[in-house]
Protein backbone atom coordinates (compact mmCIF):
# COMPACT_ATOMS: atom_id res chain seq x y z
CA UNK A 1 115.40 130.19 26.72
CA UNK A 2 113.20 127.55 28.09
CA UNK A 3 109.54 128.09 29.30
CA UNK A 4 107.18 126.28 31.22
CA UNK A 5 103.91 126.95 30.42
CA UNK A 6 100.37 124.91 30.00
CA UNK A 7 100.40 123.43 26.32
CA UNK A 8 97.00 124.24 24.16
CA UNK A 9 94.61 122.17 24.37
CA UNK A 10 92.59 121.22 21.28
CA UNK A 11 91.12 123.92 19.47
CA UNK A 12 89.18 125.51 16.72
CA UNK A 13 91.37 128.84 16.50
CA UNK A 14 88.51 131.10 14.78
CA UNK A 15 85.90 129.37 16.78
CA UNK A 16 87.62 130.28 19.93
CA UNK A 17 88.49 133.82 19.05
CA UNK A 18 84.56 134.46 17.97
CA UNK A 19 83.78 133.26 21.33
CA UNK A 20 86.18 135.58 23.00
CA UNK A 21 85.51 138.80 20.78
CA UNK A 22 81.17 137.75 20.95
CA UNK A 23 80.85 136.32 24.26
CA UNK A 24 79.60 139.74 25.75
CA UNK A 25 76.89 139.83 22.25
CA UNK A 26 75.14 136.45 23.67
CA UNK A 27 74.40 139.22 26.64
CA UNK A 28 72.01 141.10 24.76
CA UNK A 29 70.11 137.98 24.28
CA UNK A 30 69.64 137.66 28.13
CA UNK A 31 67.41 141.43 27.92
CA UNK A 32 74.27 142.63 28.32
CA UNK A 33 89.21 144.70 31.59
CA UNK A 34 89.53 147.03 32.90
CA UNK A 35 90.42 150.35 35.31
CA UNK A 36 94.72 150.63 35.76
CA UNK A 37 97.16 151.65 38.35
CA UNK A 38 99.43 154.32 38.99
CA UNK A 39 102.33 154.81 36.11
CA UNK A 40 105.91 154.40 36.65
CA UNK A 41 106.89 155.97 33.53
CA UNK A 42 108.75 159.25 34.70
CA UNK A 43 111.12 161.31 33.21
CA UNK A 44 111.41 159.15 29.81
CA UNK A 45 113.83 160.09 27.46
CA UNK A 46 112.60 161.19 24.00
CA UNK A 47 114.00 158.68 21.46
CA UNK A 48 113.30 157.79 17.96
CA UNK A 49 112.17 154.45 16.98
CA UNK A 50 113.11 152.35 13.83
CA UNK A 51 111.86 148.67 14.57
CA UNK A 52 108.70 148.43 16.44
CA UNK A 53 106.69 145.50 17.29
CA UNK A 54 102.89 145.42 18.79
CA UNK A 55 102.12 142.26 20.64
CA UNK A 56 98.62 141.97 22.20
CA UNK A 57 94.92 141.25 21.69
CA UNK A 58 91.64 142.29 20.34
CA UNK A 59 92.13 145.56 22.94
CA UNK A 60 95.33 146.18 20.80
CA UNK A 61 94.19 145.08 17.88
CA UNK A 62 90.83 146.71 17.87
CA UNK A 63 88.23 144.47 15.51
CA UNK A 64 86.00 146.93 13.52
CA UNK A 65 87.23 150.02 14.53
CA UNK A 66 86.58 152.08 11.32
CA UNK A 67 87.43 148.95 9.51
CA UNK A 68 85.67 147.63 6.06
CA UNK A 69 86.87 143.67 6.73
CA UNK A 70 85.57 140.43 7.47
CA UNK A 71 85.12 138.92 10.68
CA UNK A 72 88.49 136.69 10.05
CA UNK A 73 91.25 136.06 11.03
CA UNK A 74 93.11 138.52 13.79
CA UNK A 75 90.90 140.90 12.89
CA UNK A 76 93.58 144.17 13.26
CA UNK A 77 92.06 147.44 12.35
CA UNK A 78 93.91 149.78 10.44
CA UNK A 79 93.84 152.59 12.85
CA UNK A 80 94.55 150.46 16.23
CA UNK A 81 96.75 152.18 18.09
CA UNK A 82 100.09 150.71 16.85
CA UNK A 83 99.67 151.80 13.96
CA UNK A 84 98.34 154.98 14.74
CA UNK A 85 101.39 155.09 17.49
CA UNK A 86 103.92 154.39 14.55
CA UNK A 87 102.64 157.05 12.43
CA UNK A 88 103.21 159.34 14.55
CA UNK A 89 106.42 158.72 15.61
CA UNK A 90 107.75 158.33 12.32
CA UNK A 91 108.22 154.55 12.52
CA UNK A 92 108.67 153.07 9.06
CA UNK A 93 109.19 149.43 10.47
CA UNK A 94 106.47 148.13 12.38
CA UNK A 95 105.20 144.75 12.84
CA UNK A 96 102.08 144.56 14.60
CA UNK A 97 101.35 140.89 15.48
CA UNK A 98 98.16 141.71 17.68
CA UNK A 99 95.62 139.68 17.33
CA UNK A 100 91.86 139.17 18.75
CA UNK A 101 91.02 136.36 21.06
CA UNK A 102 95.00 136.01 22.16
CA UNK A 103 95.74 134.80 25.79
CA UNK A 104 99.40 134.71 26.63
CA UNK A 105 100.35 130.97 25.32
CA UNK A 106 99.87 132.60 21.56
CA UNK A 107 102.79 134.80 22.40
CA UNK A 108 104.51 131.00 22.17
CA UNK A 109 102.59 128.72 20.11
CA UNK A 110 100.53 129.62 16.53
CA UNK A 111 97.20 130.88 17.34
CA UNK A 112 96.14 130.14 13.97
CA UNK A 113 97.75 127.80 11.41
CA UNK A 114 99.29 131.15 9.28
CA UNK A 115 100.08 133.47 12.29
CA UNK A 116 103.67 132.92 13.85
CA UNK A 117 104.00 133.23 17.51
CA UNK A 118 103.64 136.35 18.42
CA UNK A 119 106.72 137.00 20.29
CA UNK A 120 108.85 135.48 17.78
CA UNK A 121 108.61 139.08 15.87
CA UNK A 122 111.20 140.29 17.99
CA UNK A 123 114.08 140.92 17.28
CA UNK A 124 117.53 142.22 18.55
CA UNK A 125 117.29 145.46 17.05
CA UNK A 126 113.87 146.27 17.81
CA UNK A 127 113.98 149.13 20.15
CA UNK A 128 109.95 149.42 20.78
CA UNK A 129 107.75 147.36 21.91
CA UNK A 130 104.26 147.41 23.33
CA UNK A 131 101.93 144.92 25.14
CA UNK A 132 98.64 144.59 25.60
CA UNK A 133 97.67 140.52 27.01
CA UNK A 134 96.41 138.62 30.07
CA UNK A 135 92.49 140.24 30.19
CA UNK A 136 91.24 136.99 27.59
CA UNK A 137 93.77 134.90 29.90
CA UNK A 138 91.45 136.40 33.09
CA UNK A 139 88.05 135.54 31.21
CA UNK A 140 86.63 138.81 31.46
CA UNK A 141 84.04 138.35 28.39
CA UNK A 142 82.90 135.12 30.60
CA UNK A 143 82.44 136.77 33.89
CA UNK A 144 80.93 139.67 32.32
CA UNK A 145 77.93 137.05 30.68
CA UNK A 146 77.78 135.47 33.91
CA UNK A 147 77.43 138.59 35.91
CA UNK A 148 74.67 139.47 33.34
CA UNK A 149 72.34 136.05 33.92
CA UNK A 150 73.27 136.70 38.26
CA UNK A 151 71.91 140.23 37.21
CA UNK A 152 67.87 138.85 36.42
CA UNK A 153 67.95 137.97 39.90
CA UNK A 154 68.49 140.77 41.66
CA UNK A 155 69.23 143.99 39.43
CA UNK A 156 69.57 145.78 42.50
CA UNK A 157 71.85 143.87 44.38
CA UNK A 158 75.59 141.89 43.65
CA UNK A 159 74.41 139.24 43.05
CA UNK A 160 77.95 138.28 40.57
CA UNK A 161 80.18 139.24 43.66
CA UNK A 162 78.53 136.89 46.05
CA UNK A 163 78.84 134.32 42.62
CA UNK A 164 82.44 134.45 42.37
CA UNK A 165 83.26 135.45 45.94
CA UNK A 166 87.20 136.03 45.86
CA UNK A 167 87.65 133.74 42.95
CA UNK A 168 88.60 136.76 40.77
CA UNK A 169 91.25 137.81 42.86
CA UNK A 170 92.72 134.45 42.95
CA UNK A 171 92.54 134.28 39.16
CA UNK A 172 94.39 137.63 39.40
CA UNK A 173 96.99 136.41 41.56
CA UNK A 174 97.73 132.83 40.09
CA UNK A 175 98.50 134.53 36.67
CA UNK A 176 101.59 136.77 38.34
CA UNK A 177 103.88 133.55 37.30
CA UNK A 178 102.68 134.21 33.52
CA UNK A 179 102.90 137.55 32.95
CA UNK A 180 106.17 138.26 34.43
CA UNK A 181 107.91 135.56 32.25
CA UNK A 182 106.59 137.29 29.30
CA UNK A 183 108.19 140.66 30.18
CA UNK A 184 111.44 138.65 30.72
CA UNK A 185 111.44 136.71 27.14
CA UNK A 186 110.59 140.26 25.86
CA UNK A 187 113.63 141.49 27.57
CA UNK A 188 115.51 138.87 26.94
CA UNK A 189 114.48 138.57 22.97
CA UNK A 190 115.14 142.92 22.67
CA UNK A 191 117.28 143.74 25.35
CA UNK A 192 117.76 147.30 23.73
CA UNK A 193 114.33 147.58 23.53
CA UNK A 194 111.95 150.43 25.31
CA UNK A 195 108.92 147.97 26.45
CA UNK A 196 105.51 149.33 27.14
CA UNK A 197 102.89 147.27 28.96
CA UNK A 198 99.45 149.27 28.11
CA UNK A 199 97.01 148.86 30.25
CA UNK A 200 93.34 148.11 29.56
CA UNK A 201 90.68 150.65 29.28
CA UNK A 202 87.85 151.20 31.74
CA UNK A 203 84.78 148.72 30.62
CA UNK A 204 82.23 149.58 33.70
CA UNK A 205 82.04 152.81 35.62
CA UNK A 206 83.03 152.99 39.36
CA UNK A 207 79.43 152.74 40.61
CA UNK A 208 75.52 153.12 39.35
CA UNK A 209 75.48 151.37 35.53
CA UNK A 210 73.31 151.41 33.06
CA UNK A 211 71.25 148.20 33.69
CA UNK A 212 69.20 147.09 31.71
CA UNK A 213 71.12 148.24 28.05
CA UNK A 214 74.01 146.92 30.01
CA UNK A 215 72.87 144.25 32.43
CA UNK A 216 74.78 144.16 35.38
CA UNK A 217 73.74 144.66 38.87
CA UNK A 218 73.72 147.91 40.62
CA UNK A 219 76.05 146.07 43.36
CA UNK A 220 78.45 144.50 41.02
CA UNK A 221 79.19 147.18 38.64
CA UNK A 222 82.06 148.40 41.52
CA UNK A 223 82.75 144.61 41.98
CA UNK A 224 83.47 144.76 38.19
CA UNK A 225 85.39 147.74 38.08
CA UNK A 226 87.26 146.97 40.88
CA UNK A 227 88.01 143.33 39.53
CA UNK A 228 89.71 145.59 36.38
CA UNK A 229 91.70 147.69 38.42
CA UNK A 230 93.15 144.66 39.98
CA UNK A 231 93.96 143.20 36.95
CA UNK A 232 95.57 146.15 35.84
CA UNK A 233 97.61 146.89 38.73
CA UNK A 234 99.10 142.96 38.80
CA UNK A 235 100.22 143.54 35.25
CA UNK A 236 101.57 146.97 36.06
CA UNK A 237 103.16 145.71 38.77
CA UNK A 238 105.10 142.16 36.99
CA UNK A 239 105.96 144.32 34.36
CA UNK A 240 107.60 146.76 36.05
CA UNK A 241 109.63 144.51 37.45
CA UNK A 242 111.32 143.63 34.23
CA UNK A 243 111.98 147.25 33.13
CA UNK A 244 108.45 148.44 31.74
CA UNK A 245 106.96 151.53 31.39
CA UNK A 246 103.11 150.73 32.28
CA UNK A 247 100.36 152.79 30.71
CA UNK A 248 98.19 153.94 32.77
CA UNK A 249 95.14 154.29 30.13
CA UNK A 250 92.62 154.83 32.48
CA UNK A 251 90.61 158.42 32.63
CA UNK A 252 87.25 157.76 34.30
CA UNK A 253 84.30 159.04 32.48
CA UNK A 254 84.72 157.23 29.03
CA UNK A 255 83.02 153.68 30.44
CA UNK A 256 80.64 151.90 28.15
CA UNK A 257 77.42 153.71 29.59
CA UNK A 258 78.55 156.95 28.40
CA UNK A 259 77.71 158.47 25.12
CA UNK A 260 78.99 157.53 21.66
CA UNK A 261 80.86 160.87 21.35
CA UNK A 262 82.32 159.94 25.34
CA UNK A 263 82.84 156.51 25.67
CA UNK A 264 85.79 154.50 24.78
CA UNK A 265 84.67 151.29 25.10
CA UNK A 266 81.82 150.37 23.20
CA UNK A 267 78.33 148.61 24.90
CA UNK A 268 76.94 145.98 23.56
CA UNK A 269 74.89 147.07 20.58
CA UNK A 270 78.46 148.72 19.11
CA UNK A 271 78.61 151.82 17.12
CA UNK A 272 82.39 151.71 16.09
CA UNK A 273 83.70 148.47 17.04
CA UNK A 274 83.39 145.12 18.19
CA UNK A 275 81.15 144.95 21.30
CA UNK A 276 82.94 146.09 24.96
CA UNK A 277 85.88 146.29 22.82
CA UNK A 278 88.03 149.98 22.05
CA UNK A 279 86.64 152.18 19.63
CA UNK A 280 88.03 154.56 17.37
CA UNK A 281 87.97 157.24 20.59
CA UNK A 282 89.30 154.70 22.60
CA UNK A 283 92.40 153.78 20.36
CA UNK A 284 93.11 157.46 19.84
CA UNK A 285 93.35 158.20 23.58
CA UNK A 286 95.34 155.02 24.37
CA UNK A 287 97.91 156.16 21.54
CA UNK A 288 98.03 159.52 23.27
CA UNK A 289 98.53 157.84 26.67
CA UNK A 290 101.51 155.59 25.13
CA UNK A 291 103.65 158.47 23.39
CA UNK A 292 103.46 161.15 26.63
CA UNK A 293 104.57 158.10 28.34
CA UNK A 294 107.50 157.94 26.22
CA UNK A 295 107.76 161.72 25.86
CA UNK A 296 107.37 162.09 23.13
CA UNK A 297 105.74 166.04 21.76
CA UNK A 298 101.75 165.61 20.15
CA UNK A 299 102.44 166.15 16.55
């Protein structure tokens, strides 16, 4: 099936994914996703799997989580929730293609020069398949490094939302086109296939912070939050559209200024993890969130 999309432009592939995975480290220097919507995953069948494939990025496939590895390549831990997911379920054929600094064009063209597309692991037999793509599309590790230099100016204040205005919505908005084609080539590449867009896990609480260890402004931590949600409910939404089940992997209380045996996202000066990226907490949860979706008993 054809596509029209925006070709890459030039690019150092490992220079761009550092940039993506680091962007929010370069916060710390300054003194320094995403909340989802409502499921529409009822009354799934439980089925076994026997071809799965795990598309998404670093929030799939969760850099330094409990891993002893370089900081190369994708950068997939070994207990990310696909594979954690598969285990469980008994899946003996999994192909987990997720891979850090991914935006939706490296579901279609090589991100590096010896990973494949990522959505040409599909197959016509697969019968499971989960997503996790469009927050390094949205920029969130750049407008959370912005936010953090508005936040000098006025820790008190919002100052980011008056920055960006409605700009983040539109962002939101103008990727709709993008995301729903990739739940149709999914459909259309595995039409037997269960699909499962997961949604991403809550970086910034609802309201207050924890500014300075994580500088952003009393004002536009909601901003933030609610910038996340939005996000998440557009994919939830497109996706749904196409047949998904969307994930809602939101539980409020597990945001990057809680503690390291509460949080699921780590802050900036990372325990278990790459920095406002999943930790090991955060991939367990989201692998519980995935199989009740599909109904699947807790072993």
């Amino acid at each position: 099936m054809s596509r029209s999309h925006v070709s890459p432009t030039p690019r150092s592939g490992l220079r761009r994914v550092l940039a993506r995975l680091t962007a929010p480290v370069a916060i710390v220097a300054l003194g320094v996703g995403l909340a989802a919507a409502p499921v529409a995953a009822d009354e799934v069948e439980t089925t076994s799997y026997t071809h799965y494939v795990a598309i998404g990025d670093s929030f799939t496939a969760g850099p330094m989580v409990r891993a002893k590895m370089p900081l190369l390549g994708c950068m997939q831990s070994s207990v990310n929730y696909p594979k954690r997911l598969a285990e469980e379920l008994g899946i003996e054929q999994i192909t987990d293609v997720s891979c850090s600094g991914a935006v939706m064009n490296d579901l279609y063209e090589k991100q590096f020069s010896d990973t494949d597309p990522q959505l040409d692991a599909l197959r016509p037999e697969t019968d499971l398949v989960t997503v996790g793509i469009a927050g390094n599309d949205f920029g969130f590790s750049e407008v959370l490094v912005e936010c953090a230099k508005q936040s000098l100016r006025n820790p008190l204040g919002s100052p980011c939302a008056d920055h960006y205005g409605s700009e983040l919505d539109e962002r939101i908005e103008g990727m709709r086109g993008e995301v729903s084609q990739v739940y149709a080539d999914i459909t259309e590449r595995s039409p037997n296939a269960t699909v499962v867009a997961v949604g991403y896990l809550q970086i910034m609480p609802e309201s207050g912070g924890c500014w300075p260890s994580t500088p952003i402004s009393r004002g536009d931590v909601p901003f933030l939050d609610q910038a996340q949600t939005t996000l998440n409910t557009m994919i939830a939404e497109e996706s749904a559209a196409h047949g998904a089940i969307f994930v809602d992997t939101l539980e409020r209380g597990h945001d990057v200024c809680q503690g390291s045996d509460t949080r699921w996202v780590e802050g900036l000066i990372p325990e278990d993890g790459a920095p406002v990226h999943p930790n090991n907490l955060g991939m367990a949860a989201t692998t519980d969130f995935i199989r009740d979706a599909l109904g699947v008993p807790a072993p």
